[in-house]
Structure formats: structure tokens, C-alpha cells
Protein backbone atom coordinates (compact mmCIF):
# COMPACT_ATOMS: atom_id res chain seq x y z
CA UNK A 1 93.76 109.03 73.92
CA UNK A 2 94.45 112.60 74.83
CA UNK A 3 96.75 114.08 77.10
CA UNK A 4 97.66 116.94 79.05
CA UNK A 5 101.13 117.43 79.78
CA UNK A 6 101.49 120.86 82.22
CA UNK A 7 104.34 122.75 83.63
CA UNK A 8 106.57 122.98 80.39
CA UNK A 9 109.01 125.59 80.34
CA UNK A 10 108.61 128.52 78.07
CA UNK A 11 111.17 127.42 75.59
CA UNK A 12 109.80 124.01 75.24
CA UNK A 13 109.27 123.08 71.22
CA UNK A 14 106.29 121.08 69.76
CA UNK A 15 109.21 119.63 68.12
CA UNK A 16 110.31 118.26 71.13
CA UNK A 17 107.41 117.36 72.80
CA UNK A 18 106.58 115.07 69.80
CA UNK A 19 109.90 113.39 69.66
CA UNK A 20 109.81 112.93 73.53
CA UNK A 21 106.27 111.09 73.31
CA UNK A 22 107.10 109.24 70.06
CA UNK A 23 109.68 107.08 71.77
CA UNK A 24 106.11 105.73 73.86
CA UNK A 25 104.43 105.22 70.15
CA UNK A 26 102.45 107.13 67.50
CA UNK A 27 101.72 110.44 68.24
CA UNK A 28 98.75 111.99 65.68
CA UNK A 29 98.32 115.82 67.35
CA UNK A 30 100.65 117.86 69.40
CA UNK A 31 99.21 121.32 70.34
CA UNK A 32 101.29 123.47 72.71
CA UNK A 33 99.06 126.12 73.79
CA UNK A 34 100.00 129.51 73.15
CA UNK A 35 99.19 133.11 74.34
CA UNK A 36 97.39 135.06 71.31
CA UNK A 37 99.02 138.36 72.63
CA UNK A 38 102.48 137.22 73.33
CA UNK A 39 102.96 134.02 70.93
CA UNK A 40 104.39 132.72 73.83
CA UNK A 41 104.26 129.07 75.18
CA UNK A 42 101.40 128.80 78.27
CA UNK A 43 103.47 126.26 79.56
CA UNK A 44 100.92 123.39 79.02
CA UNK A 45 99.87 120.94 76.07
CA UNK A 46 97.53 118.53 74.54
CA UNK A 47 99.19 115.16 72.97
CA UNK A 48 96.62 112.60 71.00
CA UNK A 49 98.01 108.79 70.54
CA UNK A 50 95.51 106.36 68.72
CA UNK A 51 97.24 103.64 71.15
CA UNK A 52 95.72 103.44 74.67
CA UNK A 53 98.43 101.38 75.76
CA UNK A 54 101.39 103.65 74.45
CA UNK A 55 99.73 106.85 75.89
CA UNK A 56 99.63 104.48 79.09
CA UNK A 57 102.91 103.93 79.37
CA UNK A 58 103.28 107.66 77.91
CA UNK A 59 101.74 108.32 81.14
CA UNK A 60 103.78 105.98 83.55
CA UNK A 61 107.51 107.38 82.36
CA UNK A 62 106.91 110.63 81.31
CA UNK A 63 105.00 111.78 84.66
CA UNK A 64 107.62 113.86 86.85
CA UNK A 65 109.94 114.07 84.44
CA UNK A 66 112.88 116.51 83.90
CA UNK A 67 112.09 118.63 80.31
CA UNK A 68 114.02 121.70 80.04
CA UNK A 69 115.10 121.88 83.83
CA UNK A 70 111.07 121.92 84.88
CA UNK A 71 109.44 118.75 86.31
CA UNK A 72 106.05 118.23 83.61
CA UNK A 73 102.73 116.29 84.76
CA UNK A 74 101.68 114.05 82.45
CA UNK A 75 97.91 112.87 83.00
CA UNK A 76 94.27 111.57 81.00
CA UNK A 77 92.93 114.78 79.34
CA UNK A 78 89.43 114.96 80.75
């Protein structure tokens, strides 16, 4: 399944955002979007996880959470 996590701060890692969804399961992409001009962070991602049950609960905790003082959105990449 793929997901969108939006609202990351600026200084928030791939690095991170893998290690924060691995403790939900496997995680086989993480691609934090940047700007082509700045090679700054957008402030949004896409995570894959072959498990729809771990990107579920992915889903379920990570939602609203606290990640580098902002508050992300987790949801279903459409």
C-alpha cells in the first residue's frame, strides 16, 4: 500500500521517516519529495509497505502525530 504522509517539517530525514514507519512493519520505498530548485524538503512524502495490515495500523498511530514539533497526516495514497 502507499501512503502519503503531509505536513513534515523541513528538517525531517528519509532516515527518519523510515525508522518511524518500520516500527508498523516493512517499509519497501520512502520518497520525501523535494524542491528541484532549493533541494529542500516540500514537507510531504510517499511511504510503500507490501503489508496492508501494517500500513493500516501505520495509518491508525501515526495519524496526528508529533514529528519534529509539526503534527503529520498520515492517509491511503490515492
Amino acid at each position: 500500500m502507499k501512503l502519503l504522509v503531509r505536513n513534515l517539517s523541513r528538517a525531517t530525514t528519509e532516515q527518519q521517516l523510515r525508522v518511524l514507519f518500520s516500527a508498523h512493519g516493512a517499509v519497501t520505498t520512502c520518497n520525501l519529495v523535494l524542491d528541484q530548485v532549493t533541494g529542500q524538503s516540500k514537507g510531504f512524502a510517499f511511504i510503500e509497505m507490501p503489508n496492508s495490515e501494517q500500513a493500516k495500523a501505520a495509518i491508525s498511530s501515526l495519524n496526528q502525530c508529533q514529528l519534529d514539533k509539526n503534527k503529520i497526516r498520515v492517509k491511503l495514497s490515492k
